[in-house]
C-alpha atoms as a PDB file:
ATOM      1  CA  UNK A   1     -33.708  61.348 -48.031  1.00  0.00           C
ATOM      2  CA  UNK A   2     -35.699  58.556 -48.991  1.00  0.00           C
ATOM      3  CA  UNK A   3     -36.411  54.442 -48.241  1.00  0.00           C
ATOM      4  CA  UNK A   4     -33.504  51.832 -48.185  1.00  0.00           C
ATOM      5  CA  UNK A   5     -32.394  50.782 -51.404  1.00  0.00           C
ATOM      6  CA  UNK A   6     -33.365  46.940 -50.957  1.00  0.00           C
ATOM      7  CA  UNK A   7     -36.491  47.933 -49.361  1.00  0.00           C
ATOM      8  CA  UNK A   8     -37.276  50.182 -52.539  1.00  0.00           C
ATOM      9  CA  UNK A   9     -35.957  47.059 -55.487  1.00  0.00           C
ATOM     10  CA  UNK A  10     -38.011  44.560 -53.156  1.00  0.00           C
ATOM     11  CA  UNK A  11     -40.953  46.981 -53.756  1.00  0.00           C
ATOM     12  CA  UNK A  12     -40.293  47.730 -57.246  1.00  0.00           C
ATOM     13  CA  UNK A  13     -40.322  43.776 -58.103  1.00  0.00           C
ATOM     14  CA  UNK A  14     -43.710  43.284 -56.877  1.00  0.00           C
ATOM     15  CA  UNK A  15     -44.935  45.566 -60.531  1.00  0.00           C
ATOM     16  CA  UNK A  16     -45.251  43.362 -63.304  1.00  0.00           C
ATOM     17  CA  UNK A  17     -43.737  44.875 -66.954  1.00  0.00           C
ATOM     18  CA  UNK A  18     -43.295  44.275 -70.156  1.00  0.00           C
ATOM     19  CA  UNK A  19     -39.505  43.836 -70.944  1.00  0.00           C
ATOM     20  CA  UNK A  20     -37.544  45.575 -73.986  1.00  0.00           C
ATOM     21  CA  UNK A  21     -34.465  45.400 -75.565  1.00  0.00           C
ATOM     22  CA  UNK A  22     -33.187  49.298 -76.058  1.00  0.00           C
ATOM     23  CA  UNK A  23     -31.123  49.468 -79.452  1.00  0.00           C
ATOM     24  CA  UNK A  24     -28.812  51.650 -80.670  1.00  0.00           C
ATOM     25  CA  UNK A  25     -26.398  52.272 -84.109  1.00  0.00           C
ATOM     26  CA  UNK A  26     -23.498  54.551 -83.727  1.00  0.00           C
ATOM     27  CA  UNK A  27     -20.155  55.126 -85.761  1.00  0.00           C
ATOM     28  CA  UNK A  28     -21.191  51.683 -87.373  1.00  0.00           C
ATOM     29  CA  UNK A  29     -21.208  49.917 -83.946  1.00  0.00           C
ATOM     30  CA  UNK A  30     -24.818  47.977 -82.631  1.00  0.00           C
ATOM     31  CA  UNK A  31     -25.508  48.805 -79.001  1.00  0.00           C
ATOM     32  CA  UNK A  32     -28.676  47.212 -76.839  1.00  0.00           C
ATOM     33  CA  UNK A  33     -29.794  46.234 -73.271  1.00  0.00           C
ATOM     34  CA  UNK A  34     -32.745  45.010 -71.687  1.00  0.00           C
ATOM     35  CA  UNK A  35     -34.968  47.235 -70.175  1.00  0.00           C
ATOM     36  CA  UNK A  36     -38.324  47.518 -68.314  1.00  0.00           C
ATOM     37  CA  UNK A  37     -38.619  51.217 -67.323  1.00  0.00           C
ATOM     38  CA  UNK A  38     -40.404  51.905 -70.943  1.00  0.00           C
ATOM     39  CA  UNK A  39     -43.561  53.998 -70.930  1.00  0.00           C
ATOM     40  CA  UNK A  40     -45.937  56.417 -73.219  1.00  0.00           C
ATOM     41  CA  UNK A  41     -45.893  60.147 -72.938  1.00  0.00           C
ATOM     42  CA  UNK A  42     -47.814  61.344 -75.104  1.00  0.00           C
ATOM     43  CA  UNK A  43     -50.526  60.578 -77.904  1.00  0.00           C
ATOM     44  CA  UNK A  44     -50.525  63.959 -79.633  1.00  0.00           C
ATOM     45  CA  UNK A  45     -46.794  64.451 -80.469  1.00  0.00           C
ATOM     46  CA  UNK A  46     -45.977  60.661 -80.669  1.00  0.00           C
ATOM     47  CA  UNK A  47     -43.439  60.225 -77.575  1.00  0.00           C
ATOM     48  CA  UNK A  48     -42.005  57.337 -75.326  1.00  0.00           C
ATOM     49  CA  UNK A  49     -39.523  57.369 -72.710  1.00  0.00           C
ATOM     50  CA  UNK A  50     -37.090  54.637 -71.524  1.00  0.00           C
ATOM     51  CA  UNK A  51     -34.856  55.179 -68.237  1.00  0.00           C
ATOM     52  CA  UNK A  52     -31.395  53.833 -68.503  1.00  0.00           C
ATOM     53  CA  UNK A  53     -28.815  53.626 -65.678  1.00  0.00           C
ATOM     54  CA  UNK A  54     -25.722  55.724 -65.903  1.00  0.00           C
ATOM     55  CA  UNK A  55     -23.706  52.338 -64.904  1.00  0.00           C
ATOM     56  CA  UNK A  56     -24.741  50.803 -68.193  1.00  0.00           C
ATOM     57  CA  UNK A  57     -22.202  51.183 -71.144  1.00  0.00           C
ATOM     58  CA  UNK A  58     -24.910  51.861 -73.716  1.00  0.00           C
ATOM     59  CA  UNK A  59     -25.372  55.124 -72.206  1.00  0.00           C
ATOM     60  CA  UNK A  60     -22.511  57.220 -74.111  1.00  0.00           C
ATOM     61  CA  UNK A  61     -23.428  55.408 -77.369  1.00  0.00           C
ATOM     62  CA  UNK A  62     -27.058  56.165 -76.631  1.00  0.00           C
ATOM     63  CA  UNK A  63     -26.678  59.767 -76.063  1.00  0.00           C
ATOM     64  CA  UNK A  64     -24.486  59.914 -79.143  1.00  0.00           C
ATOM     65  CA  UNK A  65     -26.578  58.824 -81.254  1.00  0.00           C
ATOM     66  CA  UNK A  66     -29.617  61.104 -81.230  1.00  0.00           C
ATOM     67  CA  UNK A  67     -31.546  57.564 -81.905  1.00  0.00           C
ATOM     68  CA  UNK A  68     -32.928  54.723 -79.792  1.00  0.00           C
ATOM     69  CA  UNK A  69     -35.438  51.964 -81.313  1.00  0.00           C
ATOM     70  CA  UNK A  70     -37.450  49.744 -78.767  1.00  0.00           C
ATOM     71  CA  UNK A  71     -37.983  46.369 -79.369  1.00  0.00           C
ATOM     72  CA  UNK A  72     -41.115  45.331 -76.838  1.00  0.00           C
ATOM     73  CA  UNK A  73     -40.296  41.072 -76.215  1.00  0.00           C
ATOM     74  CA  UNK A  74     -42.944  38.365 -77.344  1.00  0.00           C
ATOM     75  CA  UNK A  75     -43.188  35.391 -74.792  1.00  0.00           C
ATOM     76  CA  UNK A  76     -40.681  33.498 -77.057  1.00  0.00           C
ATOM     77  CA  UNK A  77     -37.731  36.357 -76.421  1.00  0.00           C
ATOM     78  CA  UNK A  78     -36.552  35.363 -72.986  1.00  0.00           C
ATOM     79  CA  UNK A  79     -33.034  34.338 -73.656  1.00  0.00           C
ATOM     80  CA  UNK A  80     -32.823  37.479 -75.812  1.00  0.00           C
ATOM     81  CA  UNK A  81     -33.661  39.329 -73.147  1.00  0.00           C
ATOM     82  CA  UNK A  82     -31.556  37.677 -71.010  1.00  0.00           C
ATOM     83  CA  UNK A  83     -28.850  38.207 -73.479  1.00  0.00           C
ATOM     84  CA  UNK A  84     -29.106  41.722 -73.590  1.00  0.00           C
ATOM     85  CA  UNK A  85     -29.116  42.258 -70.159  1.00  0.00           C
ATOM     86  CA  UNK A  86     -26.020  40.459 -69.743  1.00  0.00           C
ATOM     87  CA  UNK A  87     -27.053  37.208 -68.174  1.00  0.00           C
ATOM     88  CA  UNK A  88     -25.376  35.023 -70.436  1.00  0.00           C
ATOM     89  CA  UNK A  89     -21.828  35.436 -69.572  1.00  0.00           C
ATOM     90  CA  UNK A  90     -19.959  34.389 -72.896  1.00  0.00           C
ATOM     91  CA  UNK A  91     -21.573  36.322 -74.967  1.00  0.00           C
ATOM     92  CA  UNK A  92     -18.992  38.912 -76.012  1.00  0.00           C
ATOM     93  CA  UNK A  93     -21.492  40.614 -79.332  1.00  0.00           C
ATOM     94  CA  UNK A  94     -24.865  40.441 -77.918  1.00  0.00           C
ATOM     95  CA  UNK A  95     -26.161  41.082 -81.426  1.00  0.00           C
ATOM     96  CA  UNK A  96     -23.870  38.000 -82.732  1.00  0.00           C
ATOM     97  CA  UNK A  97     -26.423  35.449 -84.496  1.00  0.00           C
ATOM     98  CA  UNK A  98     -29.417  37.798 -84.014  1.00  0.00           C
ATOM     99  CA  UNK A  99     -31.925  38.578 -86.983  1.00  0.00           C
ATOM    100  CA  UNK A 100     -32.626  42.652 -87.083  1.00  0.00           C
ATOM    101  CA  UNK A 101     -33.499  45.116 -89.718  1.00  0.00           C
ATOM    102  CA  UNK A 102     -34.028  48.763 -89.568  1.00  0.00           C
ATOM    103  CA  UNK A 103     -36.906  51.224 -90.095  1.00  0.00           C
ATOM    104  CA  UNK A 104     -35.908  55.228 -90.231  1.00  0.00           C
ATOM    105  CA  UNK A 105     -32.983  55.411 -87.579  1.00  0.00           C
ATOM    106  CA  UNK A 106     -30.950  52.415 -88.667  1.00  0.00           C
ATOM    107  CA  UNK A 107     -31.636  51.218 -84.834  1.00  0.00           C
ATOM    108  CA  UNK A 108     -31.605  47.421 -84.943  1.00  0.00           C
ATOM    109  CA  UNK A 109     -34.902  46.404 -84.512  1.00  0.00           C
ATOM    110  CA  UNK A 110     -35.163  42.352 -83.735  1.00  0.00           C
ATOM    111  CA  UNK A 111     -37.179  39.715 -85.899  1.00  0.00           C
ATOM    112  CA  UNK A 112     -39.759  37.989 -83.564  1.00  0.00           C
ATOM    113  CA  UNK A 113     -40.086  41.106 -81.176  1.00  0.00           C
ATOM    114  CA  UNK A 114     -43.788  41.444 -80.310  1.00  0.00           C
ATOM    115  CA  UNK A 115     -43.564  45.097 -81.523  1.00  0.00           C
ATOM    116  CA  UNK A 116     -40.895  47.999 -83.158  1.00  0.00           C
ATOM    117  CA  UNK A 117     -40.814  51.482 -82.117  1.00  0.00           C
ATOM    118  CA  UNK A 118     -38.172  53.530 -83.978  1.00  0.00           C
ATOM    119  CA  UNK A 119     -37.535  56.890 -81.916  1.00  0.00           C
ATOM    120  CA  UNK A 120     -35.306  60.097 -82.633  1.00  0.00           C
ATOM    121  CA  UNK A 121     -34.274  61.811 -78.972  1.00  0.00           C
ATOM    122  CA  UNK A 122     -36.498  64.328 -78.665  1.00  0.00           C
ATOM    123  CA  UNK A 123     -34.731  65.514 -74.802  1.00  0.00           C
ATOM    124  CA  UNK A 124     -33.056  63.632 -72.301  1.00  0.00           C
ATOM    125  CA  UNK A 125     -33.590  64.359 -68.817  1.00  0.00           C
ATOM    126  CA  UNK A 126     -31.219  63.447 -65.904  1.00  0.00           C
ATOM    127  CA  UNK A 127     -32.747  61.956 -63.209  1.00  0.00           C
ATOM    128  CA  UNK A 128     -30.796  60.633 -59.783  1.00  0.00           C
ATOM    129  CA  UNK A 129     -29.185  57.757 -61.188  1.00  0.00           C
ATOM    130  CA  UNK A 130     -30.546  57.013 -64.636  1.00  0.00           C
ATOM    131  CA  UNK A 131     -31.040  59.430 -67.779  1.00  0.00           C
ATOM    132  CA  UNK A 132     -34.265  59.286 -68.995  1.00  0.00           C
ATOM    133  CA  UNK A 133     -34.587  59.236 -73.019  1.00  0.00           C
ATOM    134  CA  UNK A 134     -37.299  60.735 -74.456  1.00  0.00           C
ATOM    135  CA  UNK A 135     -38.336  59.624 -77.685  1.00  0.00           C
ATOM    136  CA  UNK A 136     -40.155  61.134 -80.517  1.00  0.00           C
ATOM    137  CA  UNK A 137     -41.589  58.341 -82.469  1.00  0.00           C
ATOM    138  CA  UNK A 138     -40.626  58.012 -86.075  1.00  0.00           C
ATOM    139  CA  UNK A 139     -42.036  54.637 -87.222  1.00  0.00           C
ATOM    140  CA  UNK A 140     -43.832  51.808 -85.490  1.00  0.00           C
ATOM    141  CA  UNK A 141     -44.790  47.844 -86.730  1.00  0.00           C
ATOM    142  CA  UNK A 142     -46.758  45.746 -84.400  1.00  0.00           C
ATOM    143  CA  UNK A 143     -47.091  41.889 -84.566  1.00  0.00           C
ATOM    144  CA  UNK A 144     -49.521  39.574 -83.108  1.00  0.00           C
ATOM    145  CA  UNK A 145     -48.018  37.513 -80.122  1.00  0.00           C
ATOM    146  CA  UNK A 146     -48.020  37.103 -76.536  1.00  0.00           C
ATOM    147  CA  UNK A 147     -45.857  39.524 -74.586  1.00  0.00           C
ATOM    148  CA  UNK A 148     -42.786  38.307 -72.117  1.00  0.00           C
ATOM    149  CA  UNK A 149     -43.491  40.025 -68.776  1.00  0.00           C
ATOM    150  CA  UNK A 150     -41.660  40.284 -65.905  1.00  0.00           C
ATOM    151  CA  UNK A 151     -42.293  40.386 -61.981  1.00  0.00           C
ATOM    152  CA  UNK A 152     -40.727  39.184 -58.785  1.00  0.00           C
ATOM    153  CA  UNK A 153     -37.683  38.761 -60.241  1.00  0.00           C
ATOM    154  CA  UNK A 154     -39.169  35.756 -62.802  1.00  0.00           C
ATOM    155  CA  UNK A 155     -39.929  35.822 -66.449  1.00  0.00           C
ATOM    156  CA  UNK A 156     -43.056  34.790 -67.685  1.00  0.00           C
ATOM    157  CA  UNK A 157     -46.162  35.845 -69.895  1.00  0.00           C
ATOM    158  CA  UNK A 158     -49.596  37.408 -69.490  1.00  0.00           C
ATOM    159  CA  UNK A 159     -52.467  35.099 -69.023  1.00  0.00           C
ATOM    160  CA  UNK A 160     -56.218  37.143 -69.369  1.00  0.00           C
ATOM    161  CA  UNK A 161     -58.466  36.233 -66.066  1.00  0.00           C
ATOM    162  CA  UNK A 162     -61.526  34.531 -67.115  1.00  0.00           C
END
């Protein structure tokens, strides 16, 4: 049971998100993808989750890994996270030309992100069609810029109301 599936993304656009690029390192190989569903859990015990879809091909490597940074966009990151969510089509190596380092995972955390969380999987959880990741929060750098946000199906920033 449940609402129609346009009805329910038509709804969903209407909330307004941050955007992240999910990263991953296994058997030497860089995975990442864009994604919005990102939230806290919890202060005491450090955790975050992120949902990601079981159509995604991240998903093996992700569970694999036992490891997941999150890179949270600045305003300036739009074609990167259009890049990572596949909406440039010739890009074969999404990570070809783009700056990262690592923290404690070796997840590829991306220069000029607005901030760097660098999670172990504490539990996953399988949830209709996505598995959410939950992760326990190993290291964290934040930088001062202006988040990329998105809503109604547009990219943009966040502007404070006077």
């Amino acid at each position: 049971m449940g609402i129609d599936a346009e009805l329910f993304r038509n709804t969903l656009t209407k909330w307004a998100s941050g955007v992240t690029v999910v990263t991953t390192t296994h058997e030497g190989q860089h995975h990442g993808l864009t994604v919005s569903s990102f939230s806290s859990v919890s202060l005491d015990s450090s955790l975050i989750l992120v949902c990601i879809s079981h159509r995604t091909a991240a998903l093996p490597m992700l569970l694999a890994a036992g490891h997941f940074a999150v890179n949270i966009l600045s305003s300036a990151q739009r074609e990167i996270a259009r890049r990572f969510a596949g909406q440039i089509p010739d890009i074969v190596d999404r990570f070809d030309g783009i700056a990262y380092s690592t923290l404690v995972t070796g997840s590829p955390l991306l220069d000029g992100a607005l901030a760097w969380i660098d999670c172990h999987t504490a539990r996953t959880i399988e949830a209709g069609d996505h598995t959410i990741f939950i992760g326990e929060i190993a290291a964290a750098t934040v930088f001062d810029d202006a988040p990329l946000v998105y809503t109604n199906r547009q990219w943009g920033t966040f502007a404070p109301l006077a």
